[in-house]
N, C-alpha and C. Protein backbone atom coordinates (compact mmCIF):
# COMPACT_ATOMS: atom_id res chain seq x y z
N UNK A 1 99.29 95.49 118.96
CA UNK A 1 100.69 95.38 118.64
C UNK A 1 100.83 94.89 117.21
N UNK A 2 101.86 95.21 116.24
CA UNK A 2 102.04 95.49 115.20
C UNK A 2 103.49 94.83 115.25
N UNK A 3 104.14 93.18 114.60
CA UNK A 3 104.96 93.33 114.60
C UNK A 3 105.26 92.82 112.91
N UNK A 4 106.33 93.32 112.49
CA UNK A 4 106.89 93.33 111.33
C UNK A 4 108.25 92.97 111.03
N UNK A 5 108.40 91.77 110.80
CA UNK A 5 109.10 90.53 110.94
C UNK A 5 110.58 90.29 109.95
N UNK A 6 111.46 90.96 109.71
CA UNK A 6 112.61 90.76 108.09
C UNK A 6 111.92 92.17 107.45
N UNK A 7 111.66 93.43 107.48
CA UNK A 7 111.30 94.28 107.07
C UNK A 7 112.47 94.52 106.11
N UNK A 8 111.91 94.24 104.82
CA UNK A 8 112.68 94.30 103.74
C UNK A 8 113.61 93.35 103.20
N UNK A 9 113.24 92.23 103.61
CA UNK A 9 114.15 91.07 102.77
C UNK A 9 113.19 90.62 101.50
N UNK A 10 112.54 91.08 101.80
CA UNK A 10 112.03 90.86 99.96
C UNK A 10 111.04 92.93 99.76
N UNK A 11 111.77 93.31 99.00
CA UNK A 11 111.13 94.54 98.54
C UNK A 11 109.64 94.41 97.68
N UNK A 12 108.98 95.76 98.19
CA UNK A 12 107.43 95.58 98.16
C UNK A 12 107.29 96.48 96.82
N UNK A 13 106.03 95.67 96.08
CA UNK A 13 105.58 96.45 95.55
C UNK A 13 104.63 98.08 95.23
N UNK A 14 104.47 98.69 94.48
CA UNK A 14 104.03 99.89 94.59
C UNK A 14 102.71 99.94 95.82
N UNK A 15 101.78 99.04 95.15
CA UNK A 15 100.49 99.19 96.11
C UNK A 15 100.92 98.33 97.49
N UNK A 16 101.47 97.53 97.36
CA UNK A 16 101.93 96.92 98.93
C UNK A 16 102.53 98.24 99.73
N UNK A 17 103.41 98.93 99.15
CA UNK A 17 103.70 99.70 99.84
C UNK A 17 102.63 101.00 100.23
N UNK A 18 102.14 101.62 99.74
CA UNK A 18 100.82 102.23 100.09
C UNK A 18 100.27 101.30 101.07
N UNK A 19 100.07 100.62 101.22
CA UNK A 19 98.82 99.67 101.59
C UNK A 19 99.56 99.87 103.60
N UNK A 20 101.01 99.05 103.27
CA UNK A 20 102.01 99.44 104.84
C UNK A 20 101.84 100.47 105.40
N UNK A 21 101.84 101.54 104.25
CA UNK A 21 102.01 102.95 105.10
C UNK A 21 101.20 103.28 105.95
N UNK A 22 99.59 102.62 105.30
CA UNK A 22 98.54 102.80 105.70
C UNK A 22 98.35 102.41 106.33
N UNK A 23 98.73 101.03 106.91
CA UNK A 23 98.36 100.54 108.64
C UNK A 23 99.29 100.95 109.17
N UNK A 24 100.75 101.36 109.37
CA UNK A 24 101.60 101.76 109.74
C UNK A 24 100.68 103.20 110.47
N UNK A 25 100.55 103.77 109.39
CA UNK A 25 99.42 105.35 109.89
C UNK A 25 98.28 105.43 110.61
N UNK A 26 97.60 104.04 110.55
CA UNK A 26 96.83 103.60 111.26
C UNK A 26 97.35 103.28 112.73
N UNK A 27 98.62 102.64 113.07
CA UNK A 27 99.21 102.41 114.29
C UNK A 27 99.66 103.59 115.19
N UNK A 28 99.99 104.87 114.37
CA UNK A 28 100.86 105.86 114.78
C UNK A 28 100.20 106.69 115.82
N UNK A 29 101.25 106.38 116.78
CA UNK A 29 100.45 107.10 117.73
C UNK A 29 99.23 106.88 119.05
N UNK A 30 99.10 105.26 118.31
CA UNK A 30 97.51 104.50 119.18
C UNK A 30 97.89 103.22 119.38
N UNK A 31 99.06 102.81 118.75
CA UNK A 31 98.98 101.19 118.53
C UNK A 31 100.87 101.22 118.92
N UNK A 32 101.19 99.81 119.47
CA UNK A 32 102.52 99.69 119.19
C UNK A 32 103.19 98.77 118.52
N UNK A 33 104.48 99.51 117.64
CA UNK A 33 105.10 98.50 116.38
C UNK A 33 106.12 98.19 116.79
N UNK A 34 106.59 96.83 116.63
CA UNK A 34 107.60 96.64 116.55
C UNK A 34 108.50 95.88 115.18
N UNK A 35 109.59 96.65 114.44
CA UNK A 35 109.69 95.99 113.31
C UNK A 35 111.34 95.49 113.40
N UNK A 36 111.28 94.10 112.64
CA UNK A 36 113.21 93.65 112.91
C UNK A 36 113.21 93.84 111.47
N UNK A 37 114.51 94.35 111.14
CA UNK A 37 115.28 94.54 109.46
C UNK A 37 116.64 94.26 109.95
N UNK A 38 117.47 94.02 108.89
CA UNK A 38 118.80 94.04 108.75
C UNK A 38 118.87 95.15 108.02
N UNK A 39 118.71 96.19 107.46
CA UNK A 39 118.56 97.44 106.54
C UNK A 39 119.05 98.35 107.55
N UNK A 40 119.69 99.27 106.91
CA UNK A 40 119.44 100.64 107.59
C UNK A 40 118.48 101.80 106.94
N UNK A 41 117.71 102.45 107.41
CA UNK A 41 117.05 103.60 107.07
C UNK A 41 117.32 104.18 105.56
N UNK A 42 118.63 104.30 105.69
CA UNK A 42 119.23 104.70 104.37
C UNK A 42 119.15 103.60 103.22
N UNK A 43 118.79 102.57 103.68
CA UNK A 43 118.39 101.35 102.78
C UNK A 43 116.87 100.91 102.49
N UNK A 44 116.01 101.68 103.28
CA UNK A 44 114.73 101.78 103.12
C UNK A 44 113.87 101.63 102.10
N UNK A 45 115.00 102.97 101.17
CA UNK A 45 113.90 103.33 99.52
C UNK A 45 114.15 102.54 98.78
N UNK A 46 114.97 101.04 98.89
CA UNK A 46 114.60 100.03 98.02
C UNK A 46 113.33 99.31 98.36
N UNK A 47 112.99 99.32 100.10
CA UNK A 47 111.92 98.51 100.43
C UNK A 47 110.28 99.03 99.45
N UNK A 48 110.42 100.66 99.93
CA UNK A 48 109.31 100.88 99.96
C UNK A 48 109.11 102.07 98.29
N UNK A 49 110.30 102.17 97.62
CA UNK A 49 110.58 102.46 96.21
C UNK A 49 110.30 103.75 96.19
N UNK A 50 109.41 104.18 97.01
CA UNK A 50 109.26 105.64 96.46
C UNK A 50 109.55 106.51 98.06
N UNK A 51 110.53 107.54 97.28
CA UNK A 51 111.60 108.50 98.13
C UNK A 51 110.53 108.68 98.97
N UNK A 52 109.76 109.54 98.57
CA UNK A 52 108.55 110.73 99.71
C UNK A 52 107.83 109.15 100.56
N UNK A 53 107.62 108.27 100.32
CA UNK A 53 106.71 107.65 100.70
C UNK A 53 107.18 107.12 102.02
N UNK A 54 109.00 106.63 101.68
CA UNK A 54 109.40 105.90 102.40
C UNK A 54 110.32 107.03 103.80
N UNK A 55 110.44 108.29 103.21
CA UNK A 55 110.26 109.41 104.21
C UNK A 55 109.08 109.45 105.12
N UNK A 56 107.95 109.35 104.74
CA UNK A 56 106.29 109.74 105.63
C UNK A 56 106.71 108.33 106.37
N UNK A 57 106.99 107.04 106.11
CA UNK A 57 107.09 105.92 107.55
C UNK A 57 108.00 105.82 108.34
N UNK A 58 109.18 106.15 107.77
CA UNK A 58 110.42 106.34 108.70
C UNK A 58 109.87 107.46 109.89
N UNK A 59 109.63 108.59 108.93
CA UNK A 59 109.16 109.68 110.15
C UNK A 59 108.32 109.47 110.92
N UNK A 60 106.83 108.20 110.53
CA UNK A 60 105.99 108.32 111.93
C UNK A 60 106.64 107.04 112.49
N UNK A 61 107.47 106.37 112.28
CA UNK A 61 108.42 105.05 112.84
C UNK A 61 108.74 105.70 113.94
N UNK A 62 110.11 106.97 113.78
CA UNK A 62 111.31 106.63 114.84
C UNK A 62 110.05 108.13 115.56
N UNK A 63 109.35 108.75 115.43
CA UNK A 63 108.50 109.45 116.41
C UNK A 63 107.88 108.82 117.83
N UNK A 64 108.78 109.13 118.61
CA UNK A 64 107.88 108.53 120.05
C UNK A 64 108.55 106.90 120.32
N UNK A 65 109.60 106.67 119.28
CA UNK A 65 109.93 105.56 119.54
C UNK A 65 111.45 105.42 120.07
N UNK A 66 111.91 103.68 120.87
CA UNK A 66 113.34 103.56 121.43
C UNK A 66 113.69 102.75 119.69
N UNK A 67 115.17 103.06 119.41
CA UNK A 67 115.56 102.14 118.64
C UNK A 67 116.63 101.17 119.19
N UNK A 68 116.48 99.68 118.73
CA UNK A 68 117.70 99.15 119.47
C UNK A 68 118.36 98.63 118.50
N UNK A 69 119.75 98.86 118.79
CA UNK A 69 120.78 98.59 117.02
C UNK A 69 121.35 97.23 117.76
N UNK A 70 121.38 96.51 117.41
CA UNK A 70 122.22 94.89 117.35
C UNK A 70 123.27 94.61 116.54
N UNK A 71 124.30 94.62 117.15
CA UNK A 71 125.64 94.27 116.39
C UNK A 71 125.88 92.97 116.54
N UNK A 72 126.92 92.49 115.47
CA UNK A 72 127.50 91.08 115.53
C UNK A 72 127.15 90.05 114.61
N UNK A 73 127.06 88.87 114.48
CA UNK A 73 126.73 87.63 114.45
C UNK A 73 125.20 87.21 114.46
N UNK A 74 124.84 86.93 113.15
CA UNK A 74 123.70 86.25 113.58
C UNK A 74 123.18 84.97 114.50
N UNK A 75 122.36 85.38 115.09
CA UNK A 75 121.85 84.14 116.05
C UNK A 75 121.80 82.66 114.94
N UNK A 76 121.13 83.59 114.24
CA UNK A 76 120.76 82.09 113.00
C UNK A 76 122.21 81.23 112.73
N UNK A 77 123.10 82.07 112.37
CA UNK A 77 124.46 81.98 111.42
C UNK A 77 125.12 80.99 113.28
N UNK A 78 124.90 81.40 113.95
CA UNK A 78 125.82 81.22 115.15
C UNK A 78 125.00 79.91 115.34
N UNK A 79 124.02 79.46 115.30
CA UNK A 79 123.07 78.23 115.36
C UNK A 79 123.44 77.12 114.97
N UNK A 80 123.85 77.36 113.52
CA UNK A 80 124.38 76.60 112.36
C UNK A 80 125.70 76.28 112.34
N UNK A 81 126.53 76.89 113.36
CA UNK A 81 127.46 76.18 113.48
C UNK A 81 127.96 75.75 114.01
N UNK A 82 126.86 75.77 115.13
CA UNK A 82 127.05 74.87 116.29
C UNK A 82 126.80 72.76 115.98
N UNK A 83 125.56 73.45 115.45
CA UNK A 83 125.13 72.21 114.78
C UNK A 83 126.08 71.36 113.82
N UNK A 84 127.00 72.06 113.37
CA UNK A 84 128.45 71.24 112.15
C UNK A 84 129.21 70.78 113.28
């Protein structure tokens, strides 16, 4: 299992990103990922900077996979104000 934790709250560099794809490609298909972002897909090619690249993980991502979209309020944000 493969999990990948804020996927994209800090954007990767060139070889970091190669490097993801590559265990990512390594997982596909044999291994299971699970990744949390606040991003949408369409917000991706800042993570991973390059168009084609960040096409080849999305595509072996949502292949064979459930997505679950979460609306609302952050847990965090909702935490914090309980605590005030």
């Amino acid at each position: 299992l493969l999990i990948l934790d804020e996927l994209g709250y800090i954007p990767l560099h060139k070889a970091g990103a190669e490097l993801l794809f590559q265990v990512i490609s390594l997982c596909y298909e044999g291994k299971s990922i699970i990744i949390t972002t606040n991003l949408s897909f369409s917000q991706w090619n800042h993570v991973f900077v390059d168009q084609i690249l960040t096409e080849a993980v999305i595509d072996r991502l949502i292949h064979h996979s459930q997505l679950l979209i979460f609306n609302g309020e952050s847990f965090r944000y909702k935490e914090s104000l309980l605590k005030n």
